[in-house]
N, C-alpha and C. Protein backbone atom coordinates (compact mmCIF):
# COMPACT_ATOMS: atom_id res chain seq x y z
N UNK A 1 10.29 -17.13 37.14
CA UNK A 1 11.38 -16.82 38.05
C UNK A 1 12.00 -18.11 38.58
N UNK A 2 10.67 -18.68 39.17
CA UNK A 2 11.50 -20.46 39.51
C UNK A 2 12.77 -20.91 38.46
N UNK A 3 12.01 -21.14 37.09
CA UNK A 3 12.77 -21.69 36.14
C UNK A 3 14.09 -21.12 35.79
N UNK A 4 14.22 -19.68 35.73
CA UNK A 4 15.42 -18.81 36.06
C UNK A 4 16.32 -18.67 36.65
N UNK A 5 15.75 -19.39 37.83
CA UNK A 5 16.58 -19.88 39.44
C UNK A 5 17.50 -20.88 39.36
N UNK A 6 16.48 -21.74 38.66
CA UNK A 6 16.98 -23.13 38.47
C UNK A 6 18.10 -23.05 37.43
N UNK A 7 17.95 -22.74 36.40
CA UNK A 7 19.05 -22.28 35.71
C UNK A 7 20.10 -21.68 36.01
N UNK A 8 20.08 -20.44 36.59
CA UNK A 8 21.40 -20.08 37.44
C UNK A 8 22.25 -20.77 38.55
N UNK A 9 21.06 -21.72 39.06
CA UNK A 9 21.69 -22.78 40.20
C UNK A 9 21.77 -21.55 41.50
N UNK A 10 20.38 -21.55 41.32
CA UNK A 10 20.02 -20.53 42.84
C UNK A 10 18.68 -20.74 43.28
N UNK A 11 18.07 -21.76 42.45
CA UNK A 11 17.01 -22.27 43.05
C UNK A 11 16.51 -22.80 44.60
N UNK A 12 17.76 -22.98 45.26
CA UNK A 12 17.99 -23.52 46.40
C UNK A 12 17.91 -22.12 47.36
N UNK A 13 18.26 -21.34 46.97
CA UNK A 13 18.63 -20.12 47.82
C UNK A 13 17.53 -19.13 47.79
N UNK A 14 16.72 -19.22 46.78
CA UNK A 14 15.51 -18.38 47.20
C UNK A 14 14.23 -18.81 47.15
N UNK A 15 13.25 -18.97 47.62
CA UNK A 15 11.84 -19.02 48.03
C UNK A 15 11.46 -18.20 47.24
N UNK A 16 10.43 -18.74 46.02
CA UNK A 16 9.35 -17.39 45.69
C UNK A 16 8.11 -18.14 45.35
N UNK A 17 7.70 -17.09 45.69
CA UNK A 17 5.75 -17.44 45.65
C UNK A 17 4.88 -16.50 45.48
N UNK A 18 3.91 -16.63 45.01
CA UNK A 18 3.07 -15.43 44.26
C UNK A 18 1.17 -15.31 45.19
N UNK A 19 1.07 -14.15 44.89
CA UNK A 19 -0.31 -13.65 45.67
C UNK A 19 -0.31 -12.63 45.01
N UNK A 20 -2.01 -12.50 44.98
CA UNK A 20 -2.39 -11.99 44.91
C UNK A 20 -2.78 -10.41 45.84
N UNK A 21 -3.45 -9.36 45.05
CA UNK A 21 -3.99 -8.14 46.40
C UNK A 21 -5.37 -8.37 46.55
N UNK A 22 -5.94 -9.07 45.89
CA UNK A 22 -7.53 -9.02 45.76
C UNK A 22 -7.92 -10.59 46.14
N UNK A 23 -9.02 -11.03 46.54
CA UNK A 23 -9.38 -12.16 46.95
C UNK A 23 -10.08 -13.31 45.58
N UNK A 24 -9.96 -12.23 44.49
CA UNK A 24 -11.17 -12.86 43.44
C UNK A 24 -10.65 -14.52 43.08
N UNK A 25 -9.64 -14.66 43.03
CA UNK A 25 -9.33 -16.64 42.75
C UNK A 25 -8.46 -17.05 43.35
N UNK A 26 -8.31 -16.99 44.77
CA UNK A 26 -8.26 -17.41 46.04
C UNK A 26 -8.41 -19.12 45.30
N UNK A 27 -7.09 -19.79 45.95
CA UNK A 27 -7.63 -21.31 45.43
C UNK A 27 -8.01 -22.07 44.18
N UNK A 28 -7.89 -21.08 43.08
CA UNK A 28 -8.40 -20.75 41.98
C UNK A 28 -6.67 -21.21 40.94
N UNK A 29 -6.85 -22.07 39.97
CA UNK A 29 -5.82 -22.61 39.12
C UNK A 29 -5.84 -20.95 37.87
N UNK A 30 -4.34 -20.46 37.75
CA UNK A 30 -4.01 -20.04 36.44
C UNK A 30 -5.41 -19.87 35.39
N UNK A 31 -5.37 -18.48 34.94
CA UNK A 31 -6.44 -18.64 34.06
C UNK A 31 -5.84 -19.66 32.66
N UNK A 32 -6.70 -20.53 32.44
CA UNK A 32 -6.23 -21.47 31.21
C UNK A 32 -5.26 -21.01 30.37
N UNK A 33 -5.85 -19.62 29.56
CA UNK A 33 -4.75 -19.05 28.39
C UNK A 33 -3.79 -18.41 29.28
N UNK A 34 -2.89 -18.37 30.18
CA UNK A 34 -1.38 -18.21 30.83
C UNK A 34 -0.93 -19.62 30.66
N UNK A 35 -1.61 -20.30 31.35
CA UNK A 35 -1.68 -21.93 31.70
C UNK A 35 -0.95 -22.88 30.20
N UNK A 36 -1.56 -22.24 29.21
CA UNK A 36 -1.30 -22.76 27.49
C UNK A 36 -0.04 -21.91 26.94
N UNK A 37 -0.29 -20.52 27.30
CA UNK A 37 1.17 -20.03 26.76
C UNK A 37 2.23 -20.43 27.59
N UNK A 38 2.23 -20.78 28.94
CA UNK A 38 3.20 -21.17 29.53
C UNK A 38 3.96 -22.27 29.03
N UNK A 39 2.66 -23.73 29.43
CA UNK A 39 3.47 -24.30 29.06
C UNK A 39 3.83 -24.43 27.33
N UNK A 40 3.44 -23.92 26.59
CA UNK A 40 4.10 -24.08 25.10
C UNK A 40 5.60 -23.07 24.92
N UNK A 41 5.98 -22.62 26.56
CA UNK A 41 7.27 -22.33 26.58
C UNK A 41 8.10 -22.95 28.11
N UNK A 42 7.69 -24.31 28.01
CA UNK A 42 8.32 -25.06 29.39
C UNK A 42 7.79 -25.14 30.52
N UNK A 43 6.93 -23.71 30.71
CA UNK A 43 6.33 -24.00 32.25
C UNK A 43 4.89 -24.67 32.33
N UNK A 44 4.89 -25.09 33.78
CA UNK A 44 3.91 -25.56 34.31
C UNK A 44 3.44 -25.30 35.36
N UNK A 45 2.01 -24.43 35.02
CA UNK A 45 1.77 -23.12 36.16
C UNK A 45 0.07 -24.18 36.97
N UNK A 46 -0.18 -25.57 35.97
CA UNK A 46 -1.37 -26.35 36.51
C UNK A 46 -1.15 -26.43 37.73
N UNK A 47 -0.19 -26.64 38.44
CA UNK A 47 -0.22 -26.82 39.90
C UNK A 47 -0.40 -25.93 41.15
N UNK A 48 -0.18 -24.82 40.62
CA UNK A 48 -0.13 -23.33 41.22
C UNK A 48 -1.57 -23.29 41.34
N UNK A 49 -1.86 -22.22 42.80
CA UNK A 49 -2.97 -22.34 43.17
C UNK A 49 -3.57 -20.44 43.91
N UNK A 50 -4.77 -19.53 43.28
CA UNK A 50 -3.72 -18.16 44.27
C UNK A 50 -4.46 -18.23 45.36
N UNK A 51 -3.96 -17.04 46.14
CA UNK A 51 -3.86 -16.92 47.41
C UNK A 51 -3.41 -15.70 47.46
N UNK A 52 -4.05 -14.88 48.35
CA UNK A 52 -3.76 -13.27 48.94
C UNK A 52 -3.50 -13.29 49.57
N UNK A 53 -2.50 -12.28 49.64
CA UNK A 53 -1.22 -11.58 50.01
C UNK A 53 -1.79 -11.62 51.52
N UNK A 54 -0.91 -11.79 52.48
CA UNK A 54 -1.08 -11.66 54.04
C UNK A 54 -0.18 -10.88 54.52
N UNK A 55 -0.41 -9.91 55.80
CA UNK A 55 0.44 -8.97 56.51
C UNK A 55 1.74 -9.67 56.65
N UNK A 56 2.04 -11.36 57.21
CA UNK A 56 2.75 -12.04 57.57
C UNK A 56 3.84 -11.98 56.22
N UNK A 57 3.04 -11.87 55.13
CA UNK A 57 4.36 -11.99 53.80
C UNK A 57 5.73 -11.04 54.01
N UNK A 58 4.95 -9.65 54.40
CA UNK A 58 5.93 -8.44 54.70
C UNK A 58 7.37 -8.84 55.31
N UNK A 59 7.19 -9.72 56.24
CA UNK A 59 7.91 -10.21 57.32
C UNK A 59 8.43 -11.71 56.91
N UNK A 60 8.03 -12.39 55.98
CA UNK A 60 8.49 -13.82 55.21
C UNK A 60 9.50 -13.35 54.67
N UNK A 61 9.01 -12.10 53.51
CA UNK A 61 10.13 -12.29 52.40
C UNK A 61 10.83 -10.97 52.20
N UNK A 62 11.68 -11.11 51.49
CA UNK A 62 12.73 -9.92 51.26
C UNK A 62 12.40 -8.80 50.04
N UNK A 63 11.84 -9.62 49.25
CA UNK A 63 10.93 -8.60 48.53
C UNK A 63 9.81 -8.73 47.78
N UNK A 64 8.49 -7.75 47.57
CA UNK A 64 7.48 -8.47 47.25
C UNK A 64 7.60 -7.57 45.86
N UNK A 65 7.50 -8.59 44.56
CA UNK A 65 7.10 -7.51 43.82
C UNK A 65 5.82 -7.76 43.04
N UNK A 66 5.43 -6.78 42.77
CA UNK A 66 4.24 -6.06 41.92
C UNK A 66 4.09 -5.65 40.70
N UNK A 67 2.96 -6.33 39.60
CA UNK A 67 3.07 -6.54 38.52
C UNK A 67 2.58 -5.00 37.66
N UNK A 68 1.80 -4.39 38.67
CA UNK A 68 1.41 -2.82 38.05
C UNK A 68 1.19 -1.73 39.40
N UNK A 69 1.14 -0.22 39.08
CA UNK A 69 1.48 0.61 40.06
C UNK A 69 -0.37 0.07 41.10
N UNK A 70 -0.88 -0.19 40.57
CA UNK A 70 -2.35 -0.56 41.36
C UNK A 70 -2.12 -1.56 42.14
N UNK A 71 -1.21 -2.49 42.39
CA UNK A 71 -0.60 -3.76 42.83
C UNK A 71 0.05 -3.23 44.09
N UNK A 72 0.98 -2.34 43.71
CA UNK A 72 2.11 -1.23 44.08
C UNK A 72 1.12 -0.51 45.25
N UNK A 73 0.04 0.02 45.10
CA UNK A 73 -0.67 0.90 45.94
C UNK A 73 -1.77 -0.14 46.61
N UNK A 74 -1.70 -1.55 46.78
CA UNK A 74 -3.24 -1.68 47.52
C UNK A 74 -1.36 -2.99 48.45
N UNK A 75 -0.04 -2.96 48.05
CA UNK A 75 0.18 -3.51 49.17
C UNK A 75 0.88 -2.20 50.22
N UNK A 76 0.87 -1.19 49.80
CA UNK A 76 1.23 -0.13 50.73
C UNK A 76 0.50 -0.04 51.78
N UNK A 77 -0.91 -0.10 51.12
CA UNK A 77 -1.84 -0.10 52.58
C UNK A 77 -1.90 -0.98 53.17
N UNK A 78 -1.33 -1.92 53.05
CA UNK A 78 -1.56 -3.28 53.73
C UNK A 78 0.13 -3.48 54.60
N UNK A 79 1.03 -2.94 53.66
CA UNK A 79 2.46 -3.13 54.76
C UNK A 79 2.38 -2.34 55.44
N UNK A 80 3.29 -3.21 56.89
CA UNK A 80 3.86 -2.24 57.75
C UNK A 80 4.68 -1.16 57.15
N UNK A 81 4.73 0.16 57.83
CA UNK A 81 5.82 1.04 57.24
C UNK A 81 7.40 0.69 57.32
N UNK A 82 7.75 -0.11 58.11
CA UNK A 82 8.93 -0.41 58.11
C UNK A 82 9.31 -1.62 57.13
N UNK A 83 8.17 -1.73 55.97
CA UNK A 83 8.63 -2.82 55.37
C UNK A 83 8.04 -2.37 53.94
N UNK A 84 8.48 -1.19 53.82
CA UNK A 84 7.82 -0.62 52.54
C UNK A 84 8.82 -0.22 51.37
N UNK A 85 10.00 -0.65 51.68
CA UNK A 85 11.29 -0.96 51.22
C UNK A 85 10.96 -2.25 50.20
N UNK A 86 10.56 -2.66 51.02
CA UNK A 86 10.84 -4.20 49.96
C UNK A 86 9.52 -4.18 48.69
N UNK A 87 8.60 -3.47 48.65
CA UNK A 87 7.77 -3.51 47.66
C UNK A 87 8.52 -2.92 46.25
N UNK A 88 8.02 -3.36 45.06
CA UNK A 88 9.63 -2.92 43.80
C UNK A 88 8.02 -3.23 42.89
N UNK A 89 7.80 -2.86 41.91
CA UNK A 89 7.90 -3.07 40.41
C UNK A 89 8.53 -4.09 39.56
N UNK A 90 7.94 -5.27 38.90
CA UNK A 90 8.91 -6.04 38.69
C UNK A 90 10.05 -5.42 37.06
N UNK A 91 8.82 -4.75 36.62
CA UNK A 91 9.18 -4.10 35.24
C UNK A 91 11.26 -2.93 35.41
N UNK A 92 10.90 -2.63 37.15
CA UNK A 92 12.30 -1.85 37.43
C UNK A 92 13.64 -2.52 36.97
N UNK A 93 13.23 -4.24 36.96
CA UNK A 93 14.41 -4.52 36.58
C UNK A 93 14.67 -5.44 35.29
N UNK A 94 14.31 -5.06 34.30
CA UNK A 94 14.30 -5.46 33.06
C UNK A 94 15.93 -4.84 33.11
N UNK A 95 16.59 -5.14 32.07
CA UNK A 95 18.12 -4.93 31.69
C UNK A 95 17.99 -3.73 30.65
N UNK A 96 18.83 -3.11 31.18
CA UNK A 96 19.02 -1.87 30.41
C UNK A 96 19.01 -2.04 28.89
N UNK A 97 19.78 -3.25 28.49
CA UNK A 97 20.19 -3.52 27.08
C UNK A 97 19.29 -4.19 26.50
N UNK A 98 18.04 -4.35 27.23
CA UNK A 98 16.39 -4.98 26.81
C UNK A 98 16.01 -4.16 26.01
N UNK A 99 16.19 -3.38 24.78
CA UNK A 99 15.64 -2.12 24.49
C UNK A 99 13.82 -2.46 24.03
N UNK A 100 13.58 -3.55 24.19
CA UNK A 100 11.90 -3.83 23.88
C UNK A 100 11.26 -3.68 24.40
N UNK A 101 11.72 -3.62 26.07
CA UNK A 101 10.36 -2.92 26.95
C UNK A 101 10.99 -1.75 27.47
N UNK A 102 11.85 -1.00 26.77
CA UNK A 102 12.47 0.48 27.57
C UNK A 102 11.47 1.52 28.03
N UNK A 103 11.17 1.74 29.22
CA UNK A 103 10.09 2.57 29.60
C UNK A 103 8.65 1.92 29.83
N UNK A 104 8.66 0.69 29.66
CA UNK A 104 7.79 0.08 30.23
C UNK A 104 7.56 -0.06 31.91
N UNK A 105 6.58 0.48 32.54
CA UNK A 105 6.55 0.30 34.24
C UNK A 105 5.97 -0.63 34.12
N UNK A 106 5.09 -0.95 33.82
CA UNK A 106 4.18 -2.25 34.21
C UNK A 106 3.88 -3.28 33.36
N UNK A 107 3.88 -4.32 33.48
CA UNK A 107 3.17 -5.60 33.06
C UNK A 107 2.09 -5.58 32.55
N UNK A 108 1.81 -5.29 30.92
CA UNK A 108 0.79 -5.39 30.67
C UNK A 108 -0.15 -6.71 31.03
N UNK A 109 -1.99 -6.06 31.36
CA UNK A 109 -2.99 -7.19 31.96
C UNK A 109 -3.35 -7.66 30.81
N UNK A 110 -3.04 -9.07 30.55
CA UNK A 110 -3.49 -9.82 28.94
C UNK A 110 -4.77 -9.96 29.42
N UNK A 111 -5.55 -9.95 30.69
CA UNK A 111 -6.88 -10.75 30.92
C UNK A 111 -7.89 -10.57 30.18
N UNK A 112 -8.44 -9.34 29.20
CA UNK A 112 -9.20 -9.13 28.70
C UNK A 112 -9.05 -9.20 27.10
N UNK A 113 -8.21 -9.60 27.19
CA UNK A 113 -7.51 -9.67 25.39
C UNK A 113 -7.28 -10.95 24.85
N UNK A 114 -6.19 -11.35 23.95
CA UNK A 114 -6.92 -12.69 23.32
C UNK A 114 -5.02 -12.97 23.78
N UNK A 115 -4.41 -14.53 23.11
CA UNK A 115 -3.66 -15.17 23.40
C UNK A 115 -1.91 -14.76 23.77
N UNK A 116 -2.01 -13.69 22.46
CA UNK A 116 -0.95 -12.47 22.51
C UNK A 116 -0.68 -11.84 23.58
N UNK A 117 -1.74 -11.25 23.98
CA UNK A 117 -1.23 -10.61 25.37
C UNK A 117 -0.78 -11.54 26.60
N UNK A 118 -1.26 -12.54 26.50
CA UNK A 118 -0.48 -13.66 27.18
C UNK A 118 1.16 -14.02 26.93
N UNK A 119 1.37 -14.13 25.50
CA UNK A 119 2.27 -14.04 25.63
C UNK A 119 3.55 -13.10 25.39
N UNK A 120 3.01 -11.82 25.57
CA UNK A 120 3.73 -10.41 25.85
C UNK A 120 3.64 -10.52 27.55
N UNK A 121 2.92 -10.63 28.48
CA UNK A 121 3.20 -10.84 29.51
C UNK A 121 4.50 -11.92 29.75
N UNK A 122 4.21 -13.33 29.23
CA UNK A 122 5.50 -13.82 29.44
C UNK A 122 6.42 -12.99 29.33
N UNK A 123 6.90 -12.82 27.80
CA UNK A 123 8.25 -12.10 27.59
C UNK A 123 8.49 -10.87 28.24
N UNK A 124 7.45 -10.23 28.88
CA UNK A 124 7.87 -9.19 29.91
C UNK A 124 8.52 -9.74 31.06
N UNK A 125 7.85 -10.28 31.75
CA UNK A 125 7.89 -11.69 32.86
C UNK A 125 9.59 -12.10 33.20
N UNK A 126 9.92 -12.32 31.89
CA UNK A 126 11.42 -13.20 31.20
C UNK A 126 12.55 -12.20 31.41
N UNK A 127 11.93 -11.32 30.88
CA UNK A 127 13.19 -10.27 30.69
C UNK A 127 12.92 -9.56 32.14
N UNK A 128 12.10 -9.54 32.56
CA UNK A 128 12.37 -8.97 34.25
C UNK A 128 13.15 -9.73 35.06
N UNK A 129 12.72 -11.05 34.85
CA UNK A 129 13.30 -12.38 35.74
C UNK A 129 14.89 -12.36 35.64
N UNK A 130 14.93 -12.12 34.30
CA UNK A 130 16.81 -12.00 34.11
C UNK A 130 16.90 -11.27 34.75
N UNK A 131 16.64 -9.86 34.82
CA UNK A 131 17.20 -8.71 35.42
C UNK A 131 17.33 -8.81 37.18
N UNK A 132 16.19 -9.39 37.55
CA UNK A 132 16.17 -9.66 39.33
C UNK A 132 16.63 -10.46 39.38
N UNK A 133 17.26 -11.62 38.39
CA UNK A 133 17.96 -12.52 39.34
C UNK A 133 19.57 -12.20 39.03
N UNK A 134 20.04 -11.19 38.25
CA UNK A 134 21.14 -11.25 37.78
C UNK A 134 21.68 -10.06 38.91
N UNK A 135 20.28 -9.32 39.49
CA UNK A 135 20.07 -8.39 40.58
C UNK A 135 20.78 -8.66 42.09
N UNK A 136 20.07 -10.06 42.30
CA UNK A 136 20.23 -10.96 43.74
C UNK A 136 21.17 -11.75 43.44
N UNK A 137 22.11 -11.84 42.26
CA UNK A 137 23.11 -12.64 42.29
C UNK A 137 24.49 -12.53 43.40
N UNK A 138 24.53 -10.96 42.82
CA UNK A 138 25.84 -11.18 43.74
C UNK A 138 25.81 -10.74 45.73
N UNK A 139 23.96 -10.55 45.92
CA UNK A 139 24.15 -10.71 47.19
C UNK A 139 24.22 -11.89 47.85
N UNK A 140 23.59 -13.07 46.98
CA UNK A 140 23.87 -14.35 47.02
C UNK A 140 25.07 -15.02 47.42
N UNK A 141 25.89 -14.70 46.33
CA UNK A 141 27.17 -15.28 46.26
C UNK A 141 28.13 -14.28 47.55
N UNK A 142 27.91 -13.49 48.06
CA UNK A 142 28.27 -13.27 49.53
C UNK A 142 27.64 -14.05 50.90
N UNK A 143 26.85 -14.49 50.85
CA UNK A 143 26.48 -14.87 51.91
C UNK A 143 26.77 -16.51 51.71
């Protein structure tokens, strides 16, 4: 999404940052194979570090999204109700004319599988990123 940003020349205008719902790698670097498919497509995720999700995020940011409906259901219990608006699916905004993940809700979990599913997560990842930022563009360009 960063890199997406940056490309559109909206990097400046939005803040994003990632957490986790679960505490398991808290502080904890990218599992290696994301880390390798990334960067053998530009990014560089070595510096990134996770960290779970805090009540305070609700109230940081404008929207949190969630990589599967289990993501989707452990920050419900955790937001305020008046901020249950901003939780989304990131898969909602793939582009209609994406016809490769049509009907895809969720982000497939490569974690248990071998290098591929790593990088089918990217290209899910990619084609969502277009779609949300092509999403927040033109509330952007109003303000």
């Amino acid at each position: 999404m960063r890199h997406q940003l940056i490309e559109a020349k909206l990097g400046e205008r939005i803040h994003v940052d990632s957490a986790g719902t679960g505490d398991w790698h808290v502080d904890e670097a990218p599992d290696e194979r994301a880390q390798r498919a990334a960067s053998q497509r530009g990014y560089d995720l070595s510096v990134l570090r996770g960290r779970q999700i805090d009540v305070a995020d609700f109230e940081r940011f404008d929207l949190l999204i969630a990589m599967d409906d289990a993501n989707v259901s452990a920050l419900r219990k955790l937001c305020p109700p008046a901020q249950r608006d901003k939780i989304r699916l990131l898969m909602e905004f793939v582009p209609e004319t994406d016809r490769r993940w049509a009907g895809a809700r969720e982000v497939t979990d490569p974690y248990f599988g071998g290098a591929a599913g790593f990088e089918q997560v990217l290209d899910q990842c990619e084609a969502a990123c277009r779609g949300l930022v092509a999403a927040l563009r033109p509330q952007l360009l109003r303000t």
